[in-house]
N, C-alpha and C. Protein backbone atom coordinates (compact mmCIF):
# COMPACT_ATOMS: atom_id res chain seq x y z
N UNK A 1 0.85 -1.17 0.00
CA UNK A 1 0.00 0.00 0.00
C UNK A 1 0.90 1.24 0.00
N UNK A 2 0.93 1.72 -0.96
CA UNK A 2 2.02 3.20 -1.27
C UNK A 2 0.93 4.04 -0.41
N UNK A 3 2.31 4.86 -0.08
CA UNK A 3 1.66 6.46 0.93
C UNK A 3 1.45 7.51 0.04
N UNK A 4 0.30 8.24 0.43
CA UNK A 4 0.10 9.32 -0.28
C UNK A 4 1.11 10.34 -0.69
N UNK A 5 1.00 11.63 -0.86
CA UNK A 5 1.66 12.58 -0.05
C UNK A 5 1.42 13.12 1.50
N UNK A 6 0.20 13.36 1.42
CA UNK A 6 -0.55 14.05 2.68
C UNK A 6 -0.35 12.84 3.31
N UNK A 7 -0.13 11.17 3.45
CA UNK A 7 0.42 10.46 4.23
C UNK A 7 1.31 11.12 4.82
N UNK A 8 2.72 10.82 3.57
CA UNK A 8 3.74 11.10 4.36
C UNK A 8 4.15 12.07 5.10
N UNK A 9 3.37 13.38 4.59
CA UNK A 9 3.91 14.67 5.64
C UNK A 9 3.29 14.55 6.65
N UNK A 10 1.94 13.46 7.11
CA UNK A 10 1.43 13.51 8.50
C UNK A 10 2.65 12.88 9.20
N UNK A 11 3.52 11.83 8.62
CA UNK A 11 4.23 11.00 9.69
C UNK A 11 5.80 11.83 9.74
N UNK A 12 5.96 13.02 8.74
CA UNK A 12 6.65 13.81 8.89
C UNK A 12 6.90 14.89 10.58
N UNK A 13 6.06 15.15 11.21
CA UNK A 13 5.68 15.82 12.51
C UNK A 13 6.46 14.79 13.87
N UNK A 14 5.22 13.71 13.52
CA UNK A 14 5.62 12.46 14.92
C UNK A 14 7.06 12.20 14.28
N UNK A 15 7.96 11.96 13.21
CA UNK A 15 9.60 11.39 13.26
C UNK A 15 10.57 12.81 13.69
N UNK A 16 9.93 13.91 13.32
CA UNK A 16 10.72 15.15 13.75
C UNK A 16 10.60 14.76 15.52
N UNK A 17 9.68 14.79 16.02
CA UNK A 17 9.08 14.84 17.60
C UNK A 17 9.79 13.89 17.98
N UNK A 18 9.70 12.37 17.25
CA UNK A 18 10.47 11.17 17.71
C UNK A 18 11.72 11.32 18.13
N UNK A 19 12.28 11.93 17.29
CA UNK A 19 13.78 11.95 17.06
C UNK A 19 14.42 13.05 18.20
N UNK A 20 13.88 13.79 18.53
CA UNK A 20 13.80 14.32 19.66
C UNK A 20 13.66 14.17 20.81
N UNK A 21 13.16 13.55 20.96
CA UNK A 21 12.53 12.92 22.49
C UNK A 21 13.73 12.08 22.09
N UNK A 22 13.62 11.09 21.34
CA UNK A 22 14.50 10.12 21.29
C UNK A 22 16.17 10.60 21.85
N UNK A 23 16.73 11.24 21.17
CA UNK A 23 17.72 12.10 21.68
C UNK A 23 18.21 12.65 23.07
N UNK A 24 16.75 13.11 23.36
CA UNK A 24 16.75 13.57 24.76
C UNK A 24 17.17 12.43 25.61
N UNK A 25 15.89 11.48 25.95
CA UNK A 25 16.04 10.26 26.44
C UNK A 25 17.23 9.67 26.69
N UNK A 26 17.61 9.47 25.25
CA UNK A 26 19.40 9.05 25.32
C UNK A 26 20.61 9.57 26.03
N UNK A 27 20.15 10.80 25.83
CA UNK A 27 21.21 11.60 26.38
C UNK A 27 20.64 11.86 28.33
N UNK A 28 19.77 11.15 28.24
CA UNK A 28 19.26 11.37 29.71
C UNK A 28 19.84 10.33 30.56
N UNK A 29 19.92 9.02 29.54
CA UNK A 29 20.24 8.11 29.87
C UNK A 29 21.99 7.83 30.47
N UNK A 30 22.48 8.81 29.56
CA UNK A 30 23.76 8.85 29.39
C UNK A 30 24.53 9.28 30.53
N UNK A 31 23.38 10.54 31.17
CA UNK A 31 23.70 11.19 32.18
C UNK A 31 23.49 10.52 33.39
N UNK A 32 22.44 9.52 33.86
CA UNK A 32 22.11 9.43 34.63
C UNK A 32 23.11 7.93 35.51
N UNK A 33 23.67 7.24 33.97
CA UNK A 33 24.49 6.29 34.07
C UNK A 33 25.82 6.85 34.59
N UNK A 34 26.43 7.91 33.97
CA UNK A 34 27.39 8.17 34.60
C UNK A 34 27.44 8.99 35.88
N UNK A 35 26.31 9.20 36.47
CA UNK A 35 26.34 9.97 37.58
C UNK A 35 26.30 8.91 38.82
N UNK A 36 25.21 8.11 38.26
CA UNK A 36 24.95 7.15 38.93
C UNK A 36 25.28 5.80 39.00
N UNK A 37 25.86 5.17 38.10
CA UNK A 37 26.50 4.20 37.27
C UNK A 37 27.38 3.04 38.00
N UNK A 38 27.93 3.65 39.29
CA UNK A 38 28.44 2.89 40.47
C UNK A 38 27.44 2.07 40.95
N UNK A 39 26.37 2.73 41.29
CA UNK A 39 25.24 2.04 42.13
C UNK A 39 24.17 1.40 40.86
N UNK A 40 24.34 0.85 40.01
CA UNK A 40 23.28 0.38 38.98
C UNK A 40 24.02 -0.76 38.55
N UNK A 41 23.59 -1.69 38.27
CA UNK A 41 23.77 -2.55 37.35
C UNK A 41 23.48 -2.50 35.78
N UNK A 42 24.46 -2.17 35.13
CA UNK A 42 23.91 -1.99 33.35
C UNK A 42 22.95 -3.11 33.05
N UNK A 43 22.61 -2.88 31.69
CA UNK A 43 21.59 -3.35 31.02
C UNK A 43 22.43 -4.59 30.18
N UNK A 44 23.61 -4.32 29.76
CA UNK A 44 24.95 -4.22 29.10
C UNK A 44 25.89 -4.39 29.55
N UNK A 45 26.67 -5.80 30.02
CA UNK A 45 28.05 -5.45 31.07
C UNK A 45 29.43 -5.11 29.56
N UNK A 46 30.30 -4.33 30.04
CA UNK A 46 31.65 -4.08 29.50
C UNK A 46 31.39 -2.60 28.92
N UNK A 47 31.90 -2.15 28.53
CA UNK A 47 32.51 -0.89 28.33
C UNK A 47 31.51 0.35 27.68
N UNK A 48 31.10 -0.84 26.55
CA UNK A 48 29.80 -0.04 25.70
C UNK A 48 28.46 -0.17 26.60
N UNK A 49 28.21 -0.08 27.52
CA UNK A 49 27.05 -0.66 28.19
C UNK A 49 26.56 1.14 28.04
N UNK A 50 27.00 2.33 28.33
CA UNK A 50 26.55 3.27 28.20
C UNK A 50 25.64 3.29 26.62
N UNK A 51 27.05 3.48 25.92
CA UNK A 51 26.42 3.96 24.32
C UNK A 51 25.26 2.95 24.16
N UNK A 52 25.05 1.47 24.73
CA UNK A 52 24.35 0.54 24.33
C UNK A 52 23.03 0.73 24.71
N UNK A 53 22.65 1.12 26.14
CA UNK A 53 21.67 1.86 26.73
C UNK A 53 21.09 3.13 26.27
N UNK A 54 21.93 3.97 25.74
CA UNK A 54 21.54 5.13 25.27
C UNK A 54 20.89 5.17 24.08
N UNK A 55 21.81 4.10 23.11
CA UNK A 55 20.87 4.06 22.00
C UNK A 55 20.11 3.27 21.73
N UNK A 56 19.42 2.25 23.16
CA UNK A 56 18.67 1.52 22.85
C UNK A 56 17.43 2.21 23.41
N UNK A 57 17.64 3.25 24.61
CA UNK A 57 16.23 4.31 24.75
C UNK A 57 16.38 5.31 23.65
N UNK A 58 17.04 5.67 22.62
CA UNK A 58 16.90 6.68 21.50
C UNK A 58 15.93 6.12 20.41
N UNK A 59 16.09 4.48 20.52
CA UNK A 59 15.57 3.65 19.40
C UNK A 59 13.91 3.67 19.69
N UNK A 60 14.04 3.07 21.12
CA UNK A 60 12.87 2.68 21.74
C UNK A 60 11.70 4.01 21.75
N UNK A 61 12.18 4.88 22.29
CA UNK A 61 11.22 6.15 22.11
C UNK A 61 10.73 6.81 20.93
N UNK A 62 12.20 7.04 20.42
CA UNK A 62 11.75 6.98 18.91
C UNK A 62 10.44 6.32 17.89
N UNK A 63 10.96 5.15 17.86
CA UNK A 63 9.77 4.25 17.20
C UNK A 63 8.44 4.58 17.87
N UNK A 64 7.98 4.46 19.23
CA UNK A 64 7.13 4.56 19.91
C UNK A 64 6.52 5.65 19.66
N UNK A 65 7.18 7.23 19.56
CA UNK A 65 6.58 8.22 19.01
C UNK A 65 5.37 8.06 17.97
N UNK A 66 6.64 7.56 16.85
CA UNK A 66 5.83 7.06 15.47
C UNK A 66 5.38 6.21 15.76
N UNK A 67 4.79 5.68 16.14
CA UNK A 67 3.75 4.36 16.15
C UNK A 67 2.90 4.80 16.34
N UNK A 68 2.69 5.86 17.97
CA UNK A 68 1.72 6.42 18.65
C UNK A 68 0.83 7.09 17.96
N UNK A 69 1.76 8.11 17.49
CA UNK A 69 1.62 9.47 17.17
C UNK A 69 1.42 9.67 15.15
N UNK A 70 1.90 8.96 14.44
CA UNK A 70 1.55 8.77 13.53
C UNK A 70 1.21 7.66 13.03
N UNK A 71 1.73 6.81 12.80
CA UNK A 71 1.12 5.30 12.27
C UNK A 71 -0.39 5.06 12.54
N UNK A 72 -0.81 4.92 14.13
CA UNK A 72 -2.02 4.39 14.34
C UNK A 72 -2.58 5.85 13.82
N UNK A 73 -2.66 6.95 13.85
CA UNK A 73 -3.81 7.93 13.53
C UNK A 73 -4.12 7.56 12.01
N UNK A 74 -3.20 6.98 11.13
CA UNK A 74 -3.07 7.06 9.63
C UNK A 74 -3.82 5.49 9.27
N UNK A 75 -3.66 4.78 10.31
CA UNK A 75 -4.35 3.50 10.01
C UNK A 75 -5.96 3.62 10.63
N UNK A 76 -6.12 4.61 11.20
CA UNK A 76 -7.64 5.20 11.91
C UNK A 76 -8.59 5.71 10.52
N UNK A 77 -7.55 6.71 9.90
CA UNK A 77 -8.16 7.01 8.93
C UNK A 77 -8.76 6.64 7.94
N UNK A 78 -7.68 5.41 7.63
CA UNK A 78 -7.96 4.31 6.25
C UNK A 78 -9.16 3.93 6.38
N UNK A 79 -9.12 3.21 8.15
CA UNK A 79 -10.21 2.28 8.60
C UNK A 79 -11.64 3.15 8.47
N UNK A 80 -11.32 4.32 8.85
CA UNK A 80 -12.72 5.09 8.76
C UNK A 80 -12.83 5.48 7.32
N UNK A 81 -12.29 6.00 7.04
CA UNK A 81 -12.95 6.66 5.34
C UNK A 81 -13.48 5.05 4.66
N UNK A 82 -12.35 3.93 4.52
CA UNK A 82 -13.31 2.59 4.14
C UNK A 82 -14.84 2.77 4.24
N UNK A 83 -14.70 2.73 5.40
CA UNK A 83 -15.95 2.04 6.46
C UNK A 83 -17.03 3.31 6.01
N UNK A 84 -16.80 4.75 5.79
CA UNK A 84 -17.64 5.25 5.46
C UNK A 84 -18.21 5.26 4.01
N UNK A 85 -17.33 5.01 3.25
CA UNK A 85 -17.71 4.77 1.65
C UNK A 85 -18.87 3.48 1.64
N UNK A 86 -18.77 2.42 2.34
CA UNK A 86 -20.19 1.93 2.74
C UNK A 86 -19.38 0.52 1.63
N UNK A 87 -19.80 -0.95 1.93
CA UNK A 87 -19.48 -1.99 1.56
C UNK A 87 -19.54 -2.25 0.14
N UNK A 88 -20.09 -1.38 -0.98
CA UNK A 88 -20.14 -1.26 -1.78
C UNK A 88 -18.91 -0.97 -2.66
N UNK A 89 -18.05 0.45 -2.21
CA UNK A 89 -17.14 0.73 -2.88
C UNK A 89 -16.05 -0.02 -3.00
């Protein structure tokens, strides 16, 4: 199923937003490991356990954005405009 245009610039908004948060997160993560990082057990044992954590909440939020925030509204739509054209079309 190809995306419109007006698809793609809706999911244009939620990957800008994603990517952001996503970022943040990461870098929240980053901080909070090395501040705190004595008293935690990584997610990740050896060296990369930071970068590994960080970019696995950059990934995680990320996607989640877009899923939330664009994907399901765009699969709402399909489902409704269908459903309103009536079993016929």
């Amino acid at each position: 199923m190809p995306l419109s245009t007006s698809d793609r610039q809706t999911l244009i908004g939620p990957a800008v937003v994603g990517v952001f948060f996503g970022a943040l997160c990461g870098l929240a993560d980053a901080g909070i490991h090395s501040e705190y990082g004595r008293n935690m057990k990584p997610l990740f044992p050896g060296v990369t356990s930071v970068v590994a954590e960080a970019f696995l909440s950059f990934v995680v939020v990320t996607l989640g954005t877009i899923a939330v925030f664009g994907v399901v509204p765009l699969l709402l739509k399909k489902v409704a405009s269908r459903h309103a054209r009536g079993p016929d079309a």
